[in-house]
Protein backbone atom coordinates (compact mmCIF):
# COMPACT_ATOMS: atom_id res chain seq x y z
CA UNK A 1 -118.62 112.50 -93.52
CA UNK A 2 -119.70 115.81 -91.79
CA UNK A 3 -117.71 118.48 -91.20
CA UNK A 4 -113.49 118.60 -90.80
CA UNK A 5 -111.63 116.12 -88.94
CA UNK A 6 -110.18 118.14 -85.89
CA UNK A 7 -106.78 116.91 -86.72
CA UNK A 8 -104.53 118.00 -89.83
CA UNK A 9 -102.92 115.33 -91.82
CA UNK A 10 -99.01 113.99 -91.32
CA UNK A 11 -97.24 116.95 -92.80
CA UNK A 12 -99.62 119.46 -93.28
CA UNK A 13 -100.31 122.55 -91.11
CA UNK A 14 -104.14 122.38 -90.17
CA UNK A 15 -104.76 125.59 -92.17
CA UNK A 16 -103.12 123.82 -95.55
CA UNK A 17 -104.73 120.09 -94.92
CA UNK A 18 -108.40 122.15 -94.83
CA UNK A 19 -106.90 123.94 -97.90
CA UNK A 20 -106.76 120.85 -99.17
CA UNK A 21 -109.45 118.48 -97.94
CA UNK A 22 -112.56 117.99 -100.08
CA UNK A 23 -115.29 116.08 -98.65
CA UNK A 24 -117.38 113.60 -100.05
CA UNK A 25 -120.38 111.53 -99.12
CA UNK A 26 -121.89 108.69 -100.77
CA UNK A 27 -123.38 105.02 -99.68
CA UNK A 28 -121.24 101.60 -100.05
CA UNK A 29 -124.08 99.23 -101.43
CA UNK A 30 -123.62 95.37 -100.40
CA UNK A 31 -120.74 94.29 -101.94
CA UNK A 32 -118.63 97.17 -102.47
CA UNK A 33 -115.34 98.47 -100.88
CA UNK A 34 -113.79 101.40 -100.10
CA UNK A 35 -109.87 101.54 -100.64
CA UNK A 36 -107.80 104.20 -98.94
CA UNK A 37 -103.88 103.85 -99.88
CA UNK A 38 -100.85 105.80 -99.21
CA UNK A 39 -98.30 107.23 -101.69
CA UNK A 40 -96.40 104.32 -100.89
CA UNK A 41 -98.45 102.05 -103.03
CA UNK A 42 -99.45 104.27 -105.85
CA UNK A 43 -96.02 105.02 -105.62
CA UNK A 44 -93.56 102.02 -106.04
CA UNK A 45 -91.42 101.73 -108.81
CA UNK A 46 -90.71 98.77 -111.18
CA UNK A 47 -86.53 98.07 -111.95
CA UNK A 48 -87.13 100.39 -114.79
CA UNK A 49 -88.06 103.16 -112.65
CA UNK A 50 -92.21 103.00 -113.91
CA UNK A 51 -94.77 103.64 -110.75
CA UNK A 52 -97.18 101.30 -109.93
CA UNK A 53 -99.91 104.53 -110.32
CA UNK A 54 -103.08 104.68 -109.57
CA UNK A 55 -104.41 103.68 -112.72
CA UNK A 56 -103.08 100.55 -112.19
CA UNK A 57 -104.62 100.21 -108.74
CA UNK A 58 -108.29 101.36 -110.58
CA UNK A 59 -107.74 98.44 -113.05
CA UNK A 60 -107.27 95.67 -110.21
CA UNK A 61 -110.31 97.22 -108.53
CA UNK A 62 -111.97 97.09 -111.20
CA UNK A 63 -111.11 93.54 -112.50
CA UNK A 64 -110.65 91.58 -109.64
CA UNK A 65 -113.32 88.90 -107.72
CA UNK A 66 -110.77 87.81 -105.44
CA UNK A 67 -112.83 88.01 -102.14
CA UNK A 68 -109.26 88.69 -100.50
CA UNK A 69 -108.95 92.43 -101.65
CA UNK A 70 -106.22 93.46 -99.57
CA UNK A 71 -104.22 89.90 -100.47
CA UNK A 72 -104.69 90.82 -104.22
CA UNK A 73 -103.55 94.67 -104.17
CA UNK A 74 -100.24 93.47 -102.29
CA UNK A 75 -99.26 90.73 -104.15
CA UNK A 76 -99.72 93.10 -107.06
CA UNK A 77 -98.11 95.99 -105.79
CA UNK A 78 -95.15 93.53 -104.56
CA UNK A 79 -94.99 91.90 -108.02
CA UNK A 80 -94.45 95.23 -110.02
CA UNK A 81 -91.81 96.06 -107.48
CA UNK A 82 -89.83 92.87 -106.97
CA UNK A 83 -86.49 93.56 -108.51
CA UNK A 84 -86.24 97.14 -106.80
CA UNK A 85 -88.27 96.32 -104.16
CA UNK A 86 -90.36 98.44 -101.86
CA UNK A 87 -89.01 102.00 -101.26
CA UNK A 88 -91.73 103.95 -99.02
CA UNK A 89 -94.46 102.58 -96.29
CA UNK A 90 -97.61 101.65 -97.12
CA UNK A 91 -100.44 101.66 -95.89
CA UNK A 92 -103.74 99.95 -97.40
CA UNK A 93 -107.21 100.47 -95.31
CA UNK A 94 -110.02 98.31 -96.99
CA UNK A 95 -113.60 98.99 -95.86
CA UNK A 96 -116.64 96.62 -97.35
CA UNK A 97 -120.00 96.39 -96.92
C-alpha cells in the first residue's frame, strides 16, 4: 500500500482517520488470506453478554482448512451469537492468493 487513501474512513474526519491509519506492506504467499472484518464481527455477543473478540477470530484463522473461509468465520460468528443474535452489521472481505 503506498501512500493515504484520499478518502477518510465512516466516522472519522480525514485529519483523525490519518491520525489513525498505520500502513503496512507485506506479500500474501500462495495459499494465504487476508481477512478484513468490521466491529460487527469481533464484536457480537454470546446470551451471556461475552464478545466473539478477535482472539477468537485469530484461533479459527489459525485452525481452520476449510477451503470456504468466509463460510467458516460466519457460521462461527453466528453460532456464538445464536441466542442473542446479531446486533451490528458486518462486514467480512476475504482476499487469497
Amino acid at each position: 500500500m503506498r501512500g493515504l487513501p484520499r478518502q477518510p474512513g465512516f466516522g472519522l474526519s480525514a485529519a483523525r482517520f490519518r491520525e489513525k491509519l498505520e500502513v503496512k506492506t507485506g506479500t500474501l504467499e500462495a495459499g494465504d488470506a487476508l481477512v478484513i472484518c468490521t466491529d460487527g464481527l469481533t464484536e457480537a455477543m454470546d446470551a451471556g453478554g461475552r464478545l466473539y473478540g478477535l482472539d477468537r477470530l485469530e484461533a479459527l484463522l489459525c485452525g481452520t482448512q476449510d477451503d470456504d473461509l468466509r463460510g467458516a468465520i460466519l457460521a462461527d460468528v453466528t453460532a456464538f451469537a445464536e441466542s442473542s443474535g446479531l446486533q451490528d452489521d458486518l462486514t467480512l472481505l476475504i482476499s487469497r492468493r
